[in-house]
C-alpha atoms as a PDB file:
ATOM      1  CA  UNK A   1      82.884  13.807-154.454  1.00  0.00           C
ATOM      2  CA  UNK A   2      85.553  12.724-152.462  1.00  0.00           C
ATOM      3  CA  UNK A   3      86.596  13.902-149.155  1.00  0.00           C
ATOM      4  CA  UNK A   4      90.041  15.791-150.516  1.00  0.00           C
ATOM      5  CA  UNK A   5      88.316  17.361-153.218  1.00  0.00           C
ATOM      6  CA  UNK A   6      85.558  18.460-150.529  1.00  0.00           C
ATOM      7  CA  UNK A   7      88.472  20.014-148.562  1.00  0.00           C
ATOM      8  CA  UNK A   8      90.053  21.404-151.700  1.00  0.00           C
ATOM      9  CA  UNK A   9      86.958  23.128-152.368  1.00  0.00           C
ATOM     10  CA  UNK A  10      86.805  25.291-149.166  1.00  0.00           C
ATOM     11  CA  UNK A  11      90.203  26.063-149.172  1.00  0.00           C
ATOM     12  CA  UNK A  12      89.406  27.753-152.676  1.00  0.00           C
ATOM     13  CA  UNK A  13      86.628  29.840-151.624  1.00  0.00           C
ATOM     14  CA  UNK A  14      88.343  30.738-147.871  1.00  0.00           C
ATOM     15  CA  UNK A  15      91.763  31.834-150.260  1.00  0.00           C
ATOM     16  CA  UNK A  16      89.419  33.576-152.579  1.00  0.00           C
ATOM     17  CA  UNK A  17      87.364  35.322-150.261  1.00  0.00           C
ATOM     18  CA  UNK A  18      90.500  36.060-148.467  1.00  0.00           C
ATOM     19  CA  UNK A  19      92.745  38.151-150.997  1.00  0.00           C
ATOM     20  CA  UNK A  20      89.538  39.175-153.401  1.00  0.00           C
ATOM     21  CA  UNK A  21      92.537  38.646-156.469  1.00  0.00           C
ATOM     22  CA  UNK A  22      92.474  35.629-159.249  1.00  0.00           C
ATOM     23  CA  UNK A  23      95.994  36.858-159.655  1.00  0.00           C
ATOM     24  CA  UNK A  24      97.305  36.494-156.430  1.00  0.00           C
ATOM     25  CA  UNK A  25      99.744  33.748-156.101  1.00  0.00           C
ATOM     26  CA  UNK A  26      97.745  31.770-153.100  1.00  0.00           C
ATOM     27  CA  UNK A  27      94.352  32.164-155.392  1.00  0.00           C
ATOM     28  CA  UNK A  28      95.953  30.788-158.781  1.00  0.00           C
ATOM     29  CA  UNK A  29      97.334  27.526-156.397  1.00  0.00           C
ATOM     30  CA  UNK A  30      94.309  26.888-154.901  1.00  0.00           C
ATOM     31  CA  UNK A  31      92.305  27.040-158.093  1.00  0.00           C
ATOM     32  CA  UNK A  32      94.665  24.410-159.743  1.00  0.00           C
ATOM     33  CA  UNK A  33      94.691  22.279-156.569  1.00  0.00           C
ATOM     34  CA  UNK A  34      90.968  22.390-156.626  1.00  0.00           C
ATOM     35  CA  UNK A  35      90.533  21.961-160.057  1.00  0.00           C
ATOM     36  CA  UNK A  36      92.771  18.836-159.950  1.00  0.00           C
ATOM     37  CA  UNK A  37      91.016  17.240-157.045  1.00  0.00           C
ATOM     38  CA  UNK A  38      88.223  17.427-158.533  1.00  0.00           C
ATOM     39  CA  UNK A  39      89.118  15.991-162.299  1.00  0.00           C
ATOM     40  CA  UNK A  40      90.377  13.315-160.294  1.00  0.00           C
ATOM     41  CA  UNK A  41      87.275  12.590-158.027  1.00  0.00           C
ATOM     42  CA  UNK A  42      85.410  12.855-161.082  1.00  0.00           C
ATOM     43  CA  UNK A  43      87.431  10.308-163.097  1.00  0.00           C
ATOM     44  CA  UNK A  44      87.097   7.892-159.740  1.00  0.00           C
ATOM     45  CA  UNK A  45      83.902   8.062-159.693  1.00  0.00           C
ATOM     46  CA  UNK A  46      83.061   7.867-163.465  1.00  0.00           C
ATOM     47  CA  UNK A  47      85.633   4.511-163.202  1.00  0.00           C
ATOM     48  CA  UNK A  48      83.591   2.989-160.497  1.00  0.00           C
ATOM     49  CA  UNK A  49      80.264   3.237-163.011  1.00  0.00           C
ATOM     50  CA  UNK A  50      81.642   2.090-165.440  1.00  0.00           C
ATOM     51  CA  UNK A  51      82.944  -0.869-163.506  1.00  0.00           C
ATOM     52  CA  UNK A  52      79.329  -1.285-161.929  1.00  0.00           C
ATOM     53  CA  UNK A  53      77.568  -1.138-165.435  1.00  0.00           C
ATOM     54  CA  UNK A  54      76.595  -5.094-165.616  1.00  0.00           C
ATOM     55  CA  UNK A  55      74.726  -4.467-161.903  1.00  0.00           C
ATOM     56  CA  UNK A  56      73.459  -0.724-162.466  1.00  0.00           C
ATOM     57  CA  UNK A  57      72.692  -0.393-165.745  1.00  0.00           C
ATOM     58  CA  UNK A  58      69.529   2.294-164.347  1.00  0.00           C
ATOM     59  CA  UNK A  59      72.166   4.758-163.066  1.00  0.00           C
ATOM     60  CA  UNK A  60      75.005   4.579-165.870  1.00  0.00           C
ATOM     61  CA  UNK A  61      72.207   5.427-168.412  1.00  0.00           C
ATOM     62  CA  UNK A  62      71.233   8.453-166.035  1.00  0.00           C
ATOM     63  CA  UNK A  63      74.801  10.035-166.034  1.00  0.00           C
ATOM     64  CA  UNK A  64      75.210   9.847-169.534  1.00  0.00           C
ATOM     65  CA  UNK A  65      72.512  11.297-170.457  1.00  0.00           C
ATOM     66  CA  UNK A  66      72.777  13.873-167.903  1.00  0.00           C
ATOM     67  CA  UNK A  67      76.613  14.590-169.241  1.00  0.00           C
ATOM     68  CA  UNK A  68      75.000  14.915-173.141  1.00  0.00           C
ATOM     69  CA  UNK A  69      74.300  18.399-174.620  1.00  0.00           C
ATOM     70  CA  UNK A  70      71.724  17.659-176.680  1.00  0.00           C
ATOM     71  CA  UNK A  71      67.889  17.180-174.960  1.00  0.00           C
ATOM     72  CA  UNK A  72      65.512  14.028-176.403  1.00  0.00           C
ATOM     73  CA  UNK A  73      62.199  14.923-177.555  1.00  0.00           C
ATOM     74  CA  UNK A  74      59.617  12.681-178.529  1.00  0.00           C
ATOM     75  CA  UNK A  75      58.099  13.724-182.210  1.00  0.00           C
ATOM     76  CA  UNK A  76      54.324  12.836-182.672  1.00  0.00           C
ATOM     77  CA  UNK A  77      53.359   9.641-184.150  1.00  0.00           C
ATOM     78  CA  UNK A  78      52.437   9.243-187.775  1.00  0.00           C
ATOM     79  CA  UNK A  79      50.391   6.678-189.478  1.00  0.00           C
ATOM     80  CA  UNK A  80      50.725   5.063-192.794  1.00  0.00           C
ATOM     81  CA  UNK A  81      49.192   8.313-194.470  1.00  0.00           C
ATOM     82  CA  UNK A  82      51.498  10.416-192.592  1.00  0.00           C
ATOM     83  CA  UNK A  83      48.323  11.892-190.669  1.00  0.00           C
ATOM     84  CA  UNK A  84      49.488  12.457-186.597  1.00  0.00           C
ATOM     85  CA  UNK A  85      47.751  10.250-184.111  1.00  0.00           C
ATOM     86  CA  UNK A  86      48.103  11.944-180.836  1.00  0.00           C
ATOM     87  CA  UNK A  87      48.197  15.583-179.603  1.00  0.00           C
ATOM     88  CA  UNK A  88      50.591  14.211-176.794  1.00  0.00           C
END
């Protein structure tokens, strides 16, 4: 995260916490300032693994995986007769 989006952040939740109202004019512009700050810092920083992928392959593979919805689970193993090997 970068530093402005850091700072964005705490602006949101000191606005927030002051006026206790999503609808209050000071509230909606922080959220959106906030919001973009952070789409940006996240595009930065998805840019800058992407651009590190031939050196860090380890860590690329991480974050994507961590970004996917849908969780890997290893099936038992099956022989020729279709008779499971393992318990584990």
């Amino acid at each position: 995260m970068t530093h402005s989006a850091l700072k964005c952040l705490k602006k949101k939740i000191k606005v927030c916490s002051k006026f206790k109202d999503k609808s209050h004019p000071a509230v909606k512009r922080a959220n959106l300032k906030a919001k973009i700050e952070l789409t940006k810092a996240r595009r930065l920083f998805e840019n800058k693994l992407a651009a590190n992928i031939k050196s860090d392959k380890k860590f690329f593979y991480e974050y994507t995986r961590s970004k996917s919805k849908v969780m890997v689970q290893m099936s038992s193993v099956l022989n020729k007769h279709g008779q499971k090997l393992s318990d584990d």
